[in-house]
N, C-alpha and C. Protein backbone atom coordinates (compact mmCIF):
# COMPACT_ATOMS: atom_id res chain seq x y z
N UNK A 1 4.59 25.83 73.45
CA UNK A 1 5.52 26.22 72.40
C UNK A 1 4.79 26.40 71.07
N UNK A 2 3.88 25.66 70.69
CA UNK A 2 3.46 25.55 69.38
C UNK A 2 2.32 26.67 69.45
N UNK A 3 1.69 26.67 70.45
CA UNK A 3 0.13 27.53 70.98
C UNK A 3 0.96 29.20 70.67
N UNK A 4 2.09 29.39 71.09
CA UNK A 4 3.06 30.89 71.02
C UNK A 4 3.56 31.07 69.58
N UNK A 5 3.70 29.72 68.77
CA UNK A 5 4.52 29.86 67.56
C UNK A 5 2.81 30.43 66.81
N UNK A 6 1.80 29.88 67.22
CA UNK A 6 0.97 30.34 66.02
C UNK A 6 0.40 31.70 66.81
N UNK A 7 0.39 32.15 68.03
CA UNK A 7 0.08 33.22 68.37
C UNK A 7 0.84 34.48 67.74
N UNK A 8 1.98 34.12 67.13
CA UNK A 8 2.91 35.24 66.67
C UNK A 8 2.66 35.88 65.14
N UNK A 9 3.14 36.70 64.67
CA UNK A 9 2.65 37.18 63.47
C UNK A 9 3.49 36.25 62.64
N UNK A 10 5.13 36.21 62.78
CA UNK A 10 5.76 35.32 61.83
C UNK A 10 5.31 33.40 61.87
N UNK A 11 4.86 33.40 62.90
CA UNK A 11 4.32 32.13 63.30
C UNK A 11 3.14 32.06 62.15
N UNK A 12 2.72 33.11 61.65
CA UNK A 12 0.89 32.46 61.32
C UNK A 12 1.43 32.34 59.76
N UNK A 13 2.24 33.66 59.62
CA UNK A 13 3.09 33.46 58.14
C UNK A 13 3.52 31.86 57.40
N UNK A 14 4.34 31.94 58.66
CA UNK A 14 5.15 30.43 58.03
C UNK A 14 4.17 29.57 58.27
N UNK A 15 3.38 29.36 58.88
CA UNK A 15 2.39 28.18 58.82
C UNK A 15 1.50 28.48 57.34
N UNK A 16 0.84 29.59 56.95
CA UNK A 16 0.26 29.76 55.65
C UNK A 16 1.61 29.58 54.80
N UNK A 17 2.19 29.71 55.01
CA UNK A 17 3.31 29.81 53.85
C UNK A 17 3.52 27.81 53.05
N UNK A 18 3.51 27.51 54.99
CA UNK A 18 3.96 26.21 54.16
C UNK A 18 2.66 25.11 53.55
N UNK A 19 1.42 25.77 54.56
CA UNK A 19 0.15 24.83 53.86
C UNK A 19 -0.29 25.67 52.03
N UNK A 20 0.63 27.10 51.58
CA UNK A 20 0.77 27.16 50.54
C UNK A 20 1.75 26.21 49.51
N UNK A 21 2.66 25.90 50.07
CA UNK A 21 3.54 24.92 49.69
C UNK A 21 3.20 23.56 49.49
N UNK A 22 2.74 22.65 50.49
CA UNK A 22 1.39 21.75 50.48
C UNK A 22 0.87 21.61 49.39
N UNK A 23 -0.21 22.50 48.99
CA UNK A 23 -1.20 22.68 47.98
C UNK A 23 -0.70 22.37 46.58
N UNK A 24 0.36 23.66 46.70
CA UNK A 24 0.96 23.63 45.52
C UNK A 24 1.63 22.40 44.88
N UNK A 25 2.24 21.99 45.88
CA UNK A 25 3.15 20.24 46.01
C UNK A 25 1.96 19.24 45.16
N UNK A 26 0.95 18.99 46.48
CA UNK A 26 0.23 18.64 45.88
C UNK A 26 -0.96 18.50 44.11
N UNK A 27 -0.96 19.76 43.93
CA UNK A 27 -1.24 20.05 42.54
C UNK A 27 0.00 19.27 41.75
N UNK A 28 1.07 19.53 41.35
CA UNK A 28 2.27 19.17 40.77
C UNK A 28 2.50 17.81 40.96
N UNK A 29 2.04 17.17 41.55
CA UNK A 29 2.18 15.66 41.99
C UNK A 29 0.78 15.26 41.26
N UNK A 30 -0.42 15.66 41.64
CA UNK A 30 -1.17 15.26 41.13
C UNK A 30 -1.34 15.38 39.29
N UNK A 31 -0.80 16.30 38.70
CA UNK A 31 -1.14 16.72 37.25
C UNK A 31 0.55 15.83 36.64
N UNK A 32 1.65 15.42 37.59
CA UNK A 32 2.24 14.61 37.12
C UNK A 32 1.66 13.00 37.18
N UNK A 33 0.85 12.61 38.08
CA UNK A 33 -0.16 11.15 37.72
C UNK A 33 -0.95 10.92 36.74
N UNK A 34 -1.74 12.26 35.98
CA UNK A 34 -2.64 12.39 35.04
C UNK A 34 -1.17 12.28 33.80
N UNK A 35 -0.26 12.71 33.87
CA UNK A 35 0.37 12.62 32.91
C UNK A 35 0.84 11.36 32.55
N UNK A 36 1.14 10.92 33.18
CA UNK A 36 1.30 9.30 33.91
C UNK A 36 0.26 8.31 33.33
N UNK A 37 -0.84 8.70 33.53
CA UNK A 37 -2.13 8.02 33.24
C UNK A 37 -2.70 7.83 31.74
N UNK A 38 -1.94 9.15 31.00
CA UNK A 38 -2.13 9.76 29.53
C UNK A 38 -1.40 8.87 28.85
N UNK A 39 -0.48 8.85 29.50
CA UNK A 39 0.77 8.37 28.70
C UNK A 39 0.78 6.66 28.47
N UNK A 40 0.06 5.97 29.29
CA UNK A 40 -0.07 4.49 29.51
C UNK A 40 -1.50 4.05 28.95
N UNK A 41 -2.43 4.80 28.65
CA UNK A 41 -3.36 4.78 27.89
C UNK A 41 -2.72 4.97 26.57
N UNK A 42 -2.57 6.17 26.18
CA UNK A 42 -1.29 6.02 24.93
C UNK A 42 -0.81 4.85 24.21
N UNK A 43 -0.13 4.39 25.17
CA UNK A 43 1.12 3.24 24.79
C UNK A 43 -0.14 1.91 24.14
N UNK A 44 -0.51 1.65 25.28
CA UNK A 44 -1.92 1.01 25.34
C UNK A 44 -2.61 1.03 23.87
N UNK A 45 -2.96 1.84 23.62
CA UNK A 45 -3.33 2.23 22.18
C UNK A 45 -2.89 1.35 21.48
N UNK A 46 -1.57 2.12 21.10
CA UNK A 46 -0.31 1.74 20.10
C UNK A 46 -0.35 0.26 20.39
N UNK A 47 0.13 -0.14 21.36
CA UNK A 47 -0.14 -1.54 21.66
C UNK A 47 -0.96 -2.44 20.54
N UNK A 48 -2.35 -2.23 21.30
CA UNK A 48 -3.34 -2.56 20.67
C UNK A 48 -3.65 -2.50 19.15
N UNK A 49 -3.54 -1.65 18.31
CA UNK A 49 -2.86 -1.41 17.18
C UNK A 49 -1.94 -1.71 16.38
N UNK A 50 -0.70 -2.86 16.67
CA UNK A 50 0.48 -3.27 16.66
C UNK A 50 0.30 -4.72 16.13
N UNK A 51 -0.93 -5.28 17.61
CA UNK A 51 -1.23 -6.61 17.70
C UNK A 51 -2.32 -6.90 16.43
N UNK A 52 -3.48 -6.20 16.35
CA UNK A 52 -3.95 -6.04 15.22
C UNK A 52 -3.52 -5.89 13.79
N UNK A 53 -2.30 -5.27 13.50
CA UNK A 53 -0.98 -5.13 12.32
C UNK A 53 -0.87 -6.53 12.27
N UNK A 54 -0.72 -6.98 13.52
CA UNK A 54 0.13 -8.20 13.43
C UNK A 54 -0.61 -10.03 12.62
N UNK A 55 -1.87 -9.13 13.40
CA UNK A 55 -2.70 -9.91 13.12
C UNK A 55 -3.52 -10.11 11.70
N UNK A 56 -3.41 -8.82 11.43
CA UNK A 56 -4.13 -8.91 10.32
C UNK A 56 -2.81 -9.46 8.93
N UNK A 57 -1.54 -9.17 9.12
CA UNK A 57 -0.39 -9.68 8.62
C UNK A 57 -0.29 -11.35 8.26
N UNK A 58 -0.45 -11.34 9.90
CA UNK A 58 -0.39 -13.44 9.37
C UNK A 58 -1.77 -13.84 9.07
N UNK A 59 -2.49 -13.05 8.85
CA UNK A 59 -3.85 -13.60 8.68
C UNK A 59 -3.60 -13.28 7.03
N UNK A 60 -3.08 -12.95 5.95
CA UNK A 60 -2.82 -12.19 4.75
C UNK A 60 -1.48 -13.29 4.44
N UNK A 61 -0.53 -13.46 5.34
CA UNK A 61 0.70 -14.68 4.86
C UNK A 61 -0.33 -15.81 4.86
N UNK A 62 -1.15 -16.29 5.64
CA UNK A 62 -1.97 -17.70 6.19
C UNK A 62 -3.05 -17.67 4.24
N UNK A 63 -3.46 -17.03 3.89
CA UNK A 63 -3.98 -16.88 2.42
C UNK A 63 -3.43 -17.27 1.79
N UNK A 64 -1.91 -17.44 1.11
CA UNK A 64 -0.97 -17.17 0.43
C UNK A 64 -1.01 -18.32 -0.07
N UNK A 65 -0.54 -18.90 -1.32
CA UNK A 65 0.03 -20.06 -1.64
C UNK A 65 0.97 -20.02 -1.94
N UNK A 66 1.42 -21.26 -1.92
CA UNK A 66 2.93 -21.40 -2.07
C UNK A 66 4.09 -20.35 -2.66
N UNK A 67 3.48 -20.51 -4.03
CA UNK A 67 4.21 -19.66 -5.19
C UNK A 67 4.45 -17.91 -4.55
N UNK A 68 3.48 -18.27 -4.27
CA UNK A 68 3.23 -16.39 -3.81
C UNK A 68 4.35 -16.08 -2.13
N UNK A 69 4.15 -17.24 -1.33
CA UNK A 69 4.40 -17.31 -0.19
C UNK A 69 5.99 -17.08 -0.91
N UNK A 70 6.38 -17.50 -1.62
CA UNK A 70 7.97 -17.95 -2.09
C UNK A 70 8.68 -16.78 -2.26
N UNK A 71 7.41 -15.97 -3.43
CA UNK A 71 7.94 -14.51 -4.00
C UNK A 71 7.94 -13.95 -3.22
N UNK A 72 6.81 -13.76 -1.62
CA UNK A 72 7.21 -12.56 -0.91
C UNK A 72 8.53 -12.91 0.12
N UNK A 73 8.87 -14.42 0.44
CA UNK A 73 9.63 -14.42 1.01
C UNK A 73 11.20 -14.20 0.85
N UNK A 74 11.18 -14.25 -0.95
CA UNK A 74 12.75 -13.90 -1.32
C UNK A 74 12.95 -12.25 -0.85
N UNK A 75 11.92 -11.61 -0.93
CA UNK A 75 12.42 -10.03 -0.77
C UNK A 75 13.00 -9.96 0.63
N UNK A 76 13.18 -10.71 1.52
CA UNK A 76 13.88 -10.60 2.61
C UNK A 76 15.04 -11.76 2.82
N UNK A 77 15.30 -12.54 1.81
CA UNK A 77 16.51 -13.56 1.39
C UNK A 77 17.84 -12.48 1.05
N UNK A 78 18.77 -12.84 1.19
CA UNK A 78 19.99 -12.25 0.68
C UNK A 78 20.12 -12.43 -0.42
N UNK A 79 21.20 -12.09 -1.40
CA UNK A 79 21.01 -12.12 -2.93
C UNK A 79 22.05 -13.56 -3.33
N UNK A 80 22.63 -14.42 -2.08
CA UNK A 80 23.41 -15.40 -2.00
C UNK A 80 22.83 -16.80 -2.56
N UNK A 81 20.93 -16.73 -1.66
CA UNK A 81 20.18 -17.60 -2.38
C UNK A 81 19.76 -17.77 -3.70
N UNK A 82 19.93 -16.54 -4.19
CA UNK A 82 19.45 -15.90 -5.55
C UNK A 82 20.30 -16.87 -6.54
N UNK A 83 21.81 -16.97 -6.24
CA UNK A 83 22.37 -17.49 -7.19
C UNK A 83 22.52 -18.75 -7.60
């Protein structure tokens, strides 16, 4: 059965047809992993970048004295403490 399906002309068609399909599949799957891969390196980045913000932040509050620690902390007090 299969030996007659590729002996035939539409037989050899659809078999190229679908190991064109294959390929193609494959390409599209593969350049969606690289995108995949871009994108989590990316984040990664940002990440990394964030933690460093973060770090370099409490490392800049950890300096501070009191007085100073006080003034930057009212700018995020409500104006309730104020009074």
């Amino acid at each position: 059965m299969i030996a007659w399906f590729f002996a035939t002309r539409a037989g050899r068609y659809i078999a190229a047809g679908g190991a064109f399909v294959l390929v193609v599949a494959g390409f599209v799957l593969k350049l969606l992993a690289i995108g995949r891969a871009q994108e989590r390196a990316a984040q990664a980045h940002e990440n990394e970048v964030a933690a460093q913000d973060r770090k370099d932040l409490e490392n800049e509050i950890d300096a501070l004295g009191p007085a100073d620690l006080d003034r930057r902390a009212s700018r995020w007090l409500s104006d309730a403490r104020r009074r």
